[in-house]
C-alpha atoms as a PDB file:
ATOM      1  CA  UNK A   1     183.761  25.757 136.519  1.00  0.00           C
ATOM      2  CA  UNK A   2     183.261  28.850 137.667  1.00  0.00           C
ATOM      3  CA  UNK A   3     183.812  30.766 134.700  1.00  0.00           C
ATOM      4  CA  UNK A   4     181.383  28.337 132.968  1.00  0.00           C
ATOM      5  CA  UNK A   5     178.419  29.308 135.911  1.00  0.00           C
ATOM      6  CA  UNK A   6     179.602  32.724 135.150  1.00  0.00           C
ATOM      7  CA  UNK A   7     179.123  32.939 131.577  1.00  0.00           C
ATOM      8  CA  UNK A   8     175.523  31.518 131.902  1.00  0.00           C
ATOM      9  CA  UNK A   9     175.100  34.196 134.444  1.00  0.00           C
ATOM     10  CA  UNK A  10     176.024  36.972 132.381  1.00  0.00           C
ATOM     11  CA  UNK A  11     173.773  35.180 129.015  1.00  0.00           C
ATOM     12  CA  UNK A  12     171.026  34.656 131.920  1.00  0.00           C
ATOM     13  CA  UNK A  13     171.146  38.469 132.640  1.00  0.00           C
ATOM     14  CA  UNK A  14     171.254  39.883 129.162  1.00  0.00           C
ATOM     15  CA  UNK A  15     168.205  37.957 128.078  1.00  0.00           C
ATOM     16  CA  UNK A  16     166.374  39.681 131.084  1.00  0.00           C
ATOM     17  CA  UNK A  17     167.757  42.924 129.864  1.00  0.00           C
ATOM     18  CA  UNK A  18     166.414  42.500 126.229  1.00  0.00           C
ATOM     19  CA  UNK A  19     163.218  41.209 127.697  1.00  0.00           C
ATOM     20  CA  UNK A  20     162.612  44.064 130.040  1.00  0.00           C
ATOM     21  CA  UNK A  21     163.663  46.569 127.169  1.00  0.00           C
ATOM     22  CA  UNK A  22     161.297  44.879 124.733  1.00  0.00           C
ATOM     23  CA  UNK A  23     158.532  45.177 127.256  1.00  0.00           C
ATOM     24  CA  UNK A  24     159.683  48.531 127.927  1.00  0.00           C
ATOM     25  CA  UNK A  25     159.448  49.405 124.061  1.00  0.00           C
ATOM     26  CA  UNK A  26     155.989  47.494 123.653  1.00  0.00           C
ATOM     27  CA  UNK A  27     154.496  49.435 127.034  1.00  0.00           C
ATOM     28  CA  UNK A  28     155.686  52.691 125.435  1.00  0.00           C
ATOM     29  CA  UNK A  29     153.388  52.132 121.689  1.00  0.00           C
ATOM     30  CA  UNK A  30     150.772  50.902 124.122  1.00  0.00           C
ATOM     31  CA  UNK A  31     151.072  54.267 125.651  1.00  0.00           C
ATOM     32  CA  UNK A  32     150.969  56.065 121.884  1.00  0.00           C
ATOM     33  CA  UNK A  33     148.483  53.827 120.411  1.00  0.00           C
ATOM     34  CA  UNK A  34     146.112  54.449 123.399  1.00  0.00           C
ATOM     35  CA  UNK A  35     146.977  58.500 123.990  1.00  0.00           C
ATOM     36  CA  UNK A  36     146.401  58.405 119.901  1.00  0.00           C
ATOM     37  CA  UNK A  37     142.869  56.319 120.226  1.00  0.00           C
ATOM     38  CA  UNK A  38     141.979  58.817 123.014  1.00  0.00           C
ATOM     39  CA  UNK A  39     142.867  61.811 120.857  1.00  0.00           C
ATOM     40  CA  UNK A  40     140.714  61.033 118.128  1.00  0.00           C
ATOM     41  CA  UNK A  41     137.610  59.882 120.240  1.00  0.00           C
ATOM     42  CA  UNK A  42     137.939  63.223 122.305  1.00  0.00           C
ATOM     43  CA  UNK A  43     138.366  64.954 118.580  1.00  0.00           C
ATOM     44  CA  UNK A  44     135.331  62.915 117.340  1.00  0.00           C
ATOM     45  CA  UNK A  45     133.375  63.700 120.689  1.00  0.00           C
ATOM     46  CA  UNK A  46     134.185  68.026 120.754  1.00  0.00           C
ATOM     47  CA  UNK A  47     132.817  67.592 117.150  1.00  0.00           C
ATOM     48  CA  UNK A  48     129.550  65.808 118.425  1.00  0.00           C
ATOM     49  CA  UNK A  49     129.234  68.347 120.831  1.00  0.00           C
ATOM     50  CA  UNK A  50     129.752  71.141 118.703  1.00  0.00           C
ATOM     51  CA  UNK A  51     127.351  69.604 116.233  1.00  0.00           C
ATOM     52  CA  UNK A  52     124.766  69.327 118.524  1.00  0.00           C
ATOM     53  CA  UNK A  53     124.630  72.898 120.156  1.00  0.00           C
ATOM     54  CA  UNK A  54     124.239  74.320 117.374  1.00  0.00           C
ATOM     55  CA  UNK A  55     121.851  72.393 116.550  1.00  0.00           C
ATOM     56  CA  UNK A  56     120.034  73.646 119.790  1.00  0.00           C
ATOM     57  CA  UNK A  57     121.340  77.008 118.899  1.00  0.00           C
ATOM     58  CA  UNK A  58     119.142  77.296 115.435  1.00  0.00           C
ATOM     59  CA  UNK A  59     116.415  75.639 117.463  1.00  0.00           C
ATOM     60  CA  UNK A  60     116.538  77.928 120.463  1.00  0.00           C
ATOM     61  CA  UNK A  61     116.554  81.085 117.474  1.00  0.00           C
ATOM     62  CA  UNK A  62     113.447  79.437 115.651  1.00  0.00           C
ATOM     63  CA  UNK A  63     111.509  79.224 118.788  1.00  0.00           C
ATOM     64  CA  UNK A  64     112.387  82.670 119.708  1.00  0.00           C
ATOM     65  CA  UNK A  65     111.130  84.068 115.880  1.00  0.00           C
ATOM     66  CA  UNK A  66     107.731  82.204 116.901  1.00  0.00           C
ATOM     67  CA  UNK A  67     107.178  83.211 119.753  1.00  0.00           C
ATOM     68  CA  UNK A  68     108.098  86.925 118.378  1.00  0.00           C
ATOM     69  CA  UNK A  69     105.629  86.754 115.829  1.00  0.00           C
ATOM     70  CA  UNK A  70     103.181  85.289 117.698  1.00  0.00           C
ATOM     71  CA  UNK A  71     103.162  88.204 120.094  1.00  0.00           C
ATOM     72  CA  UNK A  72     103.115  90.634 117.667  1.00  0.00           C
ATOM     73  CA  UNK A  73      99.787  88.430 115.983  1.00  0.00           C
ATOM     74  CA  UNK A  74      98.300  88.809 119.693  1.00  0.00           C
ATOM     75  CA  UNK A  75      98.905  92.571 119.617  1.00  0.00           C
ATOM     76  CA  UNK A  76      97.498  92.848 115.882  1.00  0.00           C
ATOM     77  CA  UNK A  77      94.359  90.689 116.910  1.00  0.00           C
ATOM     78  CA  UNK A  78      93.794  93.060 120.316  1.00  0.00           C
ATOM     79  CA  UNK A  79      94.068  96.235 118.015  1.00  0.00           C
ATOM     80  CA  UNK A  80      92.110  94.213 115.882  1.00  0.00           C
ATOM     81  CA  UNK A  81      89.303  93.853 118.459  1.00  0.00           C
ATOM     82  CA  UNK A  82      89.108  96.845 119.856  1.00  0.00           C
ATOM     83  CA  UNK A  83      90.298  96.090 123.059  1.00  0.00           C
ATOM     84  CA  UNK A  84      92.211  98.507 125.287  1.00  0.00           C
ATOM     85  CA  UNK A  85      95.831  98.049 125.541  1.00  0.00           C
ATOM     86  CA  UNK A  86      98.960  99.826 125.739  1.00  0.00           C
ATOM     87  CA  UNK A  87     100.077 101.860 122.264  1.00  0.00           C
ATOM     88  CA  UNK A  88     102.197 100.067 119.903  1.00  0.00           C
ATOM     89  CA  UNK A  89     105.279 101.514 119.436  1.00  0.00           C
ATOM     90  CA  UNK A  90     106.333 102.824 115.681  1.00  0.00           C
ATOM     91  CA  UNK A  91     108.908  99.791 115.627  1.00  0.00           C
ATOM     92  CA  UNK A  92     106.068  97.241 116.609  1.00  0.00           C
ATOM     93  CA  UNK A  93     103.912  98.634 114.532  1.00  0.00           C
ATOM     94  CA  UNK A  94     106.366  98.371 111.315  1.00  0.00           C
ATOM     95  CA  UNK A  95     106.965  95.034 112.192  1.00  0.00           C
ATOM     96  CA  UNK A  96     104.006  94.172 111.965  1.00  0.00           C
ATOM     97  CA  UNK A  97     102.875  96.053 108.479  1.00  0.00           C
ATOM     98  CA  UNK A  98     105.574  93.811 107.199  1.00  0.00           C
ATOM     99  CA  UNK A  99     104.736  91.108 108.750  1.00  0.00           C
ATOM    100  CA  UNK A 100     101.270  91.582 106.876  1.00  0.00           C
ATOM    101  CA  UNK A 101     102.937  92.290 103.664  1.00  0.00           C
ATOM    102  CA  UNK A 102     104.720  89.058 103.966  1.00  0.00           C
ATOM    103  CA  UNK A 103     101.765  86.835 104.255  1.00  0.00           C
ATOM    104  CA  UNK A 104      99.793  89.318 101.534  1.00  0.00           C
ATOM    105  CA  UNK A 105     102.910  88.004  99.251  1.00  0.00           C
ATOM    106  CA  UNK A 106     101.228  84.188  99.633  1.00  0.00           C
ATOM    107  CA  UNK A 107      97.308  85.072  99.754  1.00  0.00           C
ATOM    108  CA  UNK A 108      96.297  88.451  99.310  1.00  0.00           C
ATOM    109  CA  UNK A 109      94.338  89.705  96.371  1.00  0.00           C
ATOM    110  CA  UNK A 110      96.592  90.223  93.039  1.00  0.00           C
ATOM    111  CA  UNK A 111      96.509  93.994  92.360  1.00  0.00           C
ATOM    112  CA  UNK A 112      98.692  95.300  89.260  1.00  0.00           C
ATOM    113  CA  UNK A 113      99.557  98.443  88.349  1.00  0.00           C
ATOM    114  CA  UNK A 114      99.865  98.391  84.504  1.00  0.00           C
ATOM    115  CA  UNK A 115     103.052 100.705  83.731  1.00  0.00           C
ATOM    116  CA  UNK A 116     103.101  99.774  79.888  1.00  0.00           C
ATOM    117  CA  UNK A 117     101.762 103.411  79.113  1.00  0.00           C
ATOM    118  CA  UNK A 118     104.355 105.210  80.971  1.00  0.00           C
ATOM    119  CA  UNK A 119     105.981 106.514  77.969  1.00  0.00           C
ATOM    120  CA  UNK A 120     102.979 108.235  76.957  1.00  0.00           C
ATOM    121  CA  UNK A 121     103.310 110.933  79.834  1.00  0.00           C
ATOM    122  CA  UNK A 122     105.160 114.280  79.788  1.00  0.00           C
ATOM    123  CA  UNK A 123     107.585 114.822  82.531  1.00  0.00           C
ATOM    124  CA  UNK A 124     105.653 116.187  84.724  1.00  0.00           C
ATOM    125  CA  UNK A 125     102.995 113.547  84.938  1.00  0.00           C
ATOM    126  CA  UNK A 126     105.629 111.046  85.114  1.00  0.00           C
ATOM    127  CA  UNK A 127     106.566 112.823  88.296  1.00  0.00           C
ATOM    128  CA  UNK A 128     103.021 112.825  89.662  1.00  0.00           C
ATOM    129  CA  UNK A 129     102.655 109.044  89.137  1.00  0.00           C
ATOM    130  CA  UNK A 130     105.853 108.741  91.223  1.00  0.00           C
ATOM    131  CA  UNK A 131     104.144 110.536  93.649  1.00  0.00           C
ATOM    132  CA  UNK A 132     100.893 108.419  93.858  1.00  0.00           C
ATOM    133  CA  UNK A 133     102.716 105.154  93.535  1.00  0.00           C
ATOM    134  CA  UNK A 134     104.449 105.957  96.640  1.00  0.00           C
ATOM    135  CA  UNK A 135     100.774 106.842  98.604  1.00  0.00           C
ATOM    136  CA  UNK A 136      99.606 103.440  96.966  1.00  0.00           C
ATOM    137  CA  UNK A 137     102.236 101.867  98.717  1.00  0.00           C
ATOM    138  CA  UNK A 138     101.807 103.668 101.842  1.00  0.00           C
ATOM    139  CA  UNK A 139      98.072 102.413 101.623  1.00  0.00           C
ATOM    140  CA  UNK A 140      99.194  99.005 101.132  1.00  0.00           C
ATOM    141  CA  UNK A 141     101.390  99.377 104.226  1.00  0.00           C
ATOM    142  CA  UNK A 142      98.779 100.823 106.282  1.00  0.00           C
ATOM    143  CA  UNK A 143      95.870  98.135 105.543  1.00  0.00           C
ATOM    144  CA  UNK A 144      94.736  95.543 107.769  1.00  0.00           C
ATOM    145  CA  UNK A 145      94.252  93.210 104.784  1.00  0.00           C
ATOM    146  CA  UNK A 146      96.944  94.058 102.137  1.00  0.00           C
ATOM    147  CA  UNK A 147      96.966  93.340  98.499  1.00  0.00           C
ATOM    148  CA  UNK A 148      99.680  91.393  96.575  1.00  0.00           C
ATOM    149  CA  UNK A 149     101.270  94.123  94.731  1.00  0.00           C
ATOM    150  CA  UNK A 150     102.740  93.717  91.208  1.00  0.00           C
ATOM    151  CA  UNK A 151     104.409  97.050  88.915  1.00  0.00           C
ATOM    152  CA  UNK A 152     104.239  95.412  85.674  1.00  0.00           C
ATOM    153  CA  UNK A 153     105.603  96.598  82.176  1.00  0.00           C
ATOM    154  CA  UNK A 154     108.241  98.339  84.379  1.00  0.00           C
ATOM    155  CA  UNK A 155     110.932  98.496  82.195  1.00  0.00           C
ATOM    156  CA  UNK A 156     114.446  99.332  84.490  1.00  0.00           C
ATOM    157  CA  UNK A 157     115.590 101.900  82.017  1.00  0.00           C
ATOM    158  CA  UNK A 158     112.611 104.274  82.151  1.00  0.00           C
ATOM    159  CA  UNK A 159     112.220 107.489  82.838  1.00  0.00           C
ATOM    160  CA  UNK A 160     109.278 106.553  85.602  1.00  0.00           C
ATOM    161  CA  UNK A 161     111.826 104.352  87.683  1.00  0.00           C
ATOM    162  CA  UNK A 162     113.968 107.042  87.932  1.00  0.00           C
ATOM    163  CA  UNK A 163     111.645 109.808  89.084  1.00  0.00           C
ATOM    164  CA  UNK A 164     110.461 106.788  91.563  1.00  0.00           C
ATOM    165  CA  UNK A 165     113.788 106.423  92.770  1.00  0.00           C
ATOM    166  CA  UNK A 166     114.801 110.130  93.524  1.00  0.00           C
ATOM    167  CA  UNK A 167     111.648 110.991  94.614  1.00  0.00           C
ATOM    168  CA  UNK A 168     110.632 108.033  97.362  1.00  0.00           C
ATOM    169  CA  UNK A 169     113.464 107.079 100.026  1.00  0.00           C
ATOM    170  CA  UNK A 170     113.808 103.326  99.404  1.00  0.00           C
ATOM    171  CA  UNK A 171     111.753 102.133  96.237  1.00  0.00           C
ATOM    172  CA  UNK A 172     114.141  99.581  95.211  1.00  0.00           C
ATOM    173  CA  UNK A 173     113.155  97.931  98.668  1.00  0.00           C
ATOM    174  CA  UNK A 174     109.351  98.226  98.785  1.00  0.00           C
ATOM    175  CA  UNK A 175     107.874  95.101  98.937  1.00  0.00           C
ATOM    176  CA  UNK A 176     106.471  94.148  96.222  1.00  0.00           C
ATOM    177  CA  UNK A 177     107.102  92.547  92.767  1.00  0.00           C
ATOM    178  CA  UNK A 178     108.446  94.774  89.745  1.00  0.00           C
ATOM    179  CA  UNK A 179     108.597  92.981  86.426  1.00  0.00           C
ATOM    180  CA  UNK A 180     109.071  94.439  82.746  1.00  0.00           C
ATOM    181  CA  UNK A 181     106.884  91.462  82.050  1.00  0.00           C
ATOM    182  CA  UNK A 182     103.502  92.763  81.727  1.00  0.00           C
ATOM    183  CA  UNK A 183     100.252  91.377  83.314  1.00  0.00           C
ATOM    184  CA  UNK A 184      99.527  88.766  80.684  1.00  0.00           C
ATOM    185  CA  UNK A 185     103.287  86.679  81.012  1.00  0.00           C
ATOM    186  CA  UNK A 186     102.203  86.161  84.499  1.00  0.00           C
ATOM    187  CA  UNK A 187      98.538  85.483  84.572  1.00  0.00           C
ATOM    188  CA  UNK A 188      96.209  84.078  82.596  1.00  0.00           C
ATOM    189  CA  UNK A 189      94.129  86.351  80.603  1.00  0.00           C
ATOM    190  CA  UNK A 190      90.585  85.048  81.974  1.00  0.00           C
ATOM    191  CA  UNK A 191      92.033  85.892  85.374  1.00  0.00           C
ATOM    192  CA  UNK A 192      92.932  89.602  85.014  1.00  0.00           C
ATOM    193  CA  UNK A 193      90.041  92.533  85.150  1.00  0.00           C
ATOM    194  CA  UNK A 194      91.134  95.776  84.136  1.00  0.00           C
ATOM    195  CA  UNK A 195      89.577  98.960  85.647  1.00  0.00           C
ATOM    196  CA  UNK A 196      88.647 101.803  83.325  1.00  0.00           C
ATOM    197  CA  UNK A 197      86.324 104.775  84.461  1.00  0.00           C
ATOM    198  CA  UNK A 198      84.619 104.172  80.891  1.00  0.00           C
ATOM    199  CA  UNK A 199      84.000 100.257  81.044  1.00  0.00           C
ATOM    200  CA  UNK A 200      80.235  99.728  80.703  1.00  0.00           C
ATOM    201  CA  UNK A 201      80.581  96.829  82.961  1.00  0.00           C
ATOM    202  CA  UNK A 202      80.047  98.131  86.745  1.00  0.00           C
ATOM    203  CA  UNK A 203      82.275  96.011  89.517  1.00  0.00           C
ATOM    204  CA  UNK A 204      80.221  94.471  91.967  1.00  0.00           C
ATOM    205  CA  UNK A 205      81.714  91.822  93.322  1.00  0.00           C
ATOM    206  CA  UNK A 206      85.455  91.025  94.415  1.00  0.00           C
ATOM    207  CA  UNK A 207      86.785  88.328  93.334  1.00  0.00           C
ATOM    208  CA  UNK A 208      89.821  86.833  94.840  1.00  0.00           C
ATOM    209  CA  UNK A 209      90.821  84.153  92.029  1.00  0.00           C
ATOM    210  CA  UNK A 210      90.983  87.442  89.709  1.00  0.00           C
ATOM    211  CA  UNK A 211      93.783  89.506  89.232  1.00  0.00           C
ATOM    212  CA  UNK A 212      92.817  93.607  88.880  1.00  0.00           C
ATOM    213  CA  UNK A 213      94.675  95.397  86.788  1.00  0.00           C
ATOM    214  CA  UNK A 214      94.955  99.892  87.256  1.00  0.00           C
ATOM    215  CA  UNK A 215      96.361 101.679  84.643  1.00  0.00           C
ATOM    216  CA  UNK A 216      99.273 103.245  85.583  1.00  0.00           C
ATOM    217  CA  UNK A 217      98.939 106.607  83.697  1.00  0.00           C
ATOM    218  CA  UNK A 218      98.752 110.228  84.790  1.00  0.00           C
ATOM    219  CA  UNK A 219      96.829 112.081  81.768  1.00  0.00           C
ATOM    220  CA  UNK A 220      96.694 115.731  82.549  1.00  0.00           C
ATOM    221  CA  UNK A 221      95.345 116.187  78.906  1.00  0.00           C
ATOM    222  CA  UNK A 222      92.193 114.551  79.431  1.00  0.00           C
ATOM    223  CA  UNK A 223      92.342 111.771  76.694  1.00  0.00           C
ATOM    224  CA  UNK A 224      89.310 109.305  76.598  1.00  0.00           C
ATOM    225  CA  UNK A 225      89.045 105.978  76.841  1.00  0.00           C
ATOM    226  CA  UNK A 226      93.014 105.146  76.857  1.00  0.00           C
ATOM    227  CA  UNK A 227      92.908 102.587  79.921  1.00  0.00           C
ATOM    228  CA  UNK A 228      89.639 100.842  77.807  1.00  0.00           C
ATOM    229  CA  UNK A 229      91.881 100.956  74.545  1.00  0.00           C
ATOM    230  CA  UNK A 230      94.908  99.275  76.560  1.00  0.00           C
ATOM    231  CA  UNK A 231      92.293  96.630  78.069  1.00  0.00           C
ATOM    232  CA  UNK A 232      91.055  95.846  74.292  1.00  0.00           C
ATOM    233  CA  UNK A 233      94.781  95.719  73.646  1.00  0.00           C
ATOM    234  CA  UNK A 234      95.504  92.865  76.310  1.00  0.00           C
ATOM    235  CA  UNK A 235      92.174  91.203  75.577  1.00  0.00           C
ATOM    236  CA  UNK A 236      90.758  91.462  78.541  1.00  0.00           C
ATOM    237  CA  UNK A 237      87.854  92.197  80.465  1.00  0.00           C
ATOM    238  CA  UNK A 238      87.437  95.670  81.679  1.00  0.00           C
ATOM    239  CA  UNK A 239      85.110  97.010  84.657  1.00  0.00           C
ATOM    240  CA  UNK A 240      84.838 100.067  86.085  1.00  0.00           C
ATOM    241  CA  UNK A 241      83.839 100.587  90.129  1.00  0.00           C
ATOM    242  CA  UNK A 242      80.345 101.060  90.593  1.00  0.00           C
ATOM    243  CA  UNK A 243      80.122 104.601  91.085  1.00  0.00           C
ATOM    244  CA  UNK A 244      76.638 105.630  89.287  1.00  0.00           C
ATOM    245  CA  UNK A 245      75.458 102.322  91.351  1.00  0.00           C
ATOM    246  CA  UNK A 246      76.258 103.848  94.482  1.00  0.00           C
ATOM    247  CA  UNK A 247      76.685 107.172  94.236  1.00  0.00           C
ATOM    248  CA  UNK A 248      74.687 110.590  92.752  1.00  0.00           C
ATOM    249  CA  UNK A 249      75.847 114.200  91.876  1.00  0.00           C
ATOM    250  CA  UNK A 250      76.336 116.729  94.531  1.00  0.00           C
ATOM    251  CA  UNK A 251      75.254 120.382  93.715  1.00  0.00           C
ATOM    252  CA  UNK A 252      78.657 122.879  93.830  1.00  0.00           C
ATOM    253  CA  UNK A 253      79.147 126.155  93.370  1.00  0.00           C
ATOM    254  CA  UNK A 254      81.790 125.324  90.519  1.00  0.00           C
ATOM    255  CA  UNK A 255      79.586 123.205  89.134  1.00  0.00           C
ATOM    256  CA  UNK A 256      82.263 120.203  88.574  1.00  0.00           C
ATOM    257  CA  UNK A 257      81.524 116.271  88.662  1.00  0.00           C
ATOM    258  CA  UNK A 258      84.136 114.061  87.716  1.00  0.00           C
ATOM    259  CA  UNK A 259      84.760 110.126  87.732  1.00  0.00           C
ATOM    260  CA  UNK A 260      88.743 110.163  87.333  1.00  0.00           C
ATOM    261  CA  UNK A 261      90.318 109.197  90.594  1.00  0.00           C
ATOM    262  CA  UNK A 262      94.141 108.719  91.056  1.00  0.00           C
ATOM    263  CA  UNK A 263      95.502 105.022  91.008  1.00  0.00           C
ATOM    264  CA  UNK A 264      96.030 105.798  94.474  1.00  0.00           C
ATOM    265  CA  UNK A 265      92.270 106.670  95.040  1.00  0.00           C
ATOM    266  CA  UNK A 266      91.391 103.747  93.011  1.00  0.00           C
ATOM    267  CA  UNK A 267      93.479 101.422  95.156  1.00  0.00           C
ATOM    268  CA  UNK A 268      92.417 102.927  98.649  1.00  0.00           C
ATOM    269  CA  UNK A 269      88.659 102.083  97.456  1.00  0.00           C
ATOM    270  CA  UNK A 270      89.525  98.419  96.923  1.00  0.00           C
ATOM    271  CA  UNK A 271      91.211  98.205  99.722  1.00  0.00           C
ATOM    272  CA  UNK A 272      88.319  99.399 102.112  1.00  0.00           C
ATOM    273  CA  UNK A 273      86.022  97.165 100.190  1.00  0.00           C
ATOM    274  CA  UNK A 274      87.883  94.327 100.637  1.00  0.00           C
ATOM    275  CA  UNK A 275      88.332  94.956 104.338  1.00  0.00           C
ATOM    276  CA  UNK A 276      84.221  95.818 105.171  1.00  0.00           C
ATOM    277  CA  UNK A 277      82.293  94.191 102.151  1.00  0.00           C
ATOM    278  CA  UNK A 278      80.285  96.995 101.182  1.00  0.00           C
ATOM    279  CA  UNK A 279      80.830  99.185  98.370  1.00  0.00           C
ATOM    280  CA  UNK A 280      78.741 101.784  99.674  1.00  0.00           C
ATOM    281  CA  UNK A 281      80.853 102.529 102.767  1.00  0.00           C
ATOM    282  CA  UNK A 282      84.051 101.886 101.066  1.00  0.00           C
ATOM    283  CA  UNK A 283      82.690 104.854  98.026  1.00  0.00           C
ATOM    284  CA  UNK A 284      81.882 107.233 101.353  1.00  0.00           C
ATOM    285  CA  UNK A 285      85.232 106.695 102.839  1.00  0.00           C
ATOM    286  CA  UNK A 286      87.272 106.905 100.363  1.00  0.00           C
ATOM    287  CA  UNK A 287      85.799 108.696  97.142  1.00  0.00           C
ATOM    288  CA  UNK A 288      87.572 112.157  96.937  1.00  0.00           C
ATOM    289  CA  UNK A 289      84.806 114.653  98.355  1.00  0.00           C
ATOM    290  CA  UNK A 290      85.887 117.726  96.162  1.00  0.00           C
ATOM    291  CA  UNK A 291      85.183 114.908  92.880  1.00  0.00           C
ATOM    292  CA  UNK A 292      81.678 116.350  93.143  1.00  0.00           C
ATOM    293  CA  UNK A 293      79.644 112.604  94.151  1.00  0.00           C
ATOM    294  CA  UNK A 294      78.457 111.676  97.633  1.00  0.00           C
ATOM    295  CA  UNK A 295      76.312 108.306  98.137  1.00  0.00           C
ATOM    296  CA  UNK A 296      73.209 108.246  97.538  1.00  0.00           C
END
């Protein structure tokens, strides 16, 4: 009898065993499954995070851009004003010539400089139109209102964008647009106005739905009417800036009167027009004394 009650015993025990080793086993996974559900929510959590401060990061680095510009906007609009303040520094002030460049890239007046003559010129002119494209640029820079500059017909293998290149430190990043499309792929013709000094039509009015066009041609040899022939070429209108309008001949001991201005001239004239409405004061600012005119 007593090795029957011990038999049961020892089954009696060993199903405990297995039980406590099966709940043993089954505690264990719990331990797995849960420490594996954990990992992946603190995984998917990090990754929230992460999202989200960056988030905050490009936010934080937008507001800071605004609040950049703005500044430099409340500096322009003080110099603007003319009210006393402390002197820009060089590095304000080319931020903000860019700045105005940028927006001139989405409203300001459409100037071209029509470059589809360039193979006309010697050498040496070519190297003088290199030179005055880089003071029209330095114009544009340097104007409260700047234009929306366009070098058209600019082909990339001429000998102008060369002599451009090794001539003015960092061309290839002025901004504006250079195209060996000419004027009339990107505008429509009864939008463009070219200016010739031998248009009969005087320019008397701005118009900011038009697009000017200068001929971009340095002609040492004195050869009429070729920016008139190159607007009857295009089929366009041409005007020339109101000069015998606004202006008479000043008495010289050389005797010299001349109309011809630079495309540099040309575009400084516009520009000052542009910025005080009257052709009269832009002529006696910027017309070339030693051209023989003053206004009358």
């Amino acid at each position: 009898m007593s090795d029957s009650v011990s038999t049961s015993s020892d089954r009696t025990n060993g199903v405990l065993a297995m039980e406590l080793l099966r709940i043993d086993v089954l505690e264990e996974e719990g331990d797995d499954v849960l420490q594996g559900t954990t990992e992946r929510d603190h995984s998917s959590f990090s990754k929230n995070v992460l999202r989200k401060q960056r988030h905050w990061e490009r936010k934080l680095a937008a507001r800071k851009s605004k609040r950049k510009e703005e500044k430099l906007r409340r500096n322009l609009n003080r110099h603007s004003e003319g009210v006393e303040q402390p002197r820009l520094t060089k590095r304000v002030m080319k931020a903000v010539a860019r700045e105005r460049l940028v927006e001139a890239r989405s409203g300001g007046l459409k100037v071209c400089v029509d470059l589809g003559m360039s193979h006309r010129m010697s050498g040496k002119e070519t190297s003088r139109l290199a030179a005055q494209l880089r003071r029209l640029y330095g114009a544009n820079k340097r104007a409260s209102k700047p234009f929306h500059l366009f070098l058209t017909s600019f082909r990339e293998d001429s000998r102008l964008l060369a002599e451009c290149v090794r001539m003015n430190a960092g061309f290839l990043e002025y901004m504006m647009e250079r195209t060996e499309q000419s004027c009339l792929e990107i505008f429509p013709p009864d939008h463009v106005v070219y200016l010739s000094p031998d248009a009969e039509e005087a320019l008397e009015r701005v118009d900011h739905d038009k697009v000017y066009v200068l001929g971009g041609l340095v002609d040492e040899s004195v050869q009429k009417t070729l920016s008139l022939s190159r607007a009857k070429e295009l089929g366009v209108r041409a005007v020339r800036l109101p000069i015998d309008e606004h202006m008479k001949k000043m008495p010289n001991e050389k005797n010299f009167h001349s109309k011809i201005l630079a495309i540099n001239q040309v575009f400084e004239i516009m520009l000052a027009v542009c910025d005080t409405g009257s052709w009269m004061q832009a002529l006696d600012e910027r017309f070339p004394r030693g051209k023989g005119y003053v206004v009358a």
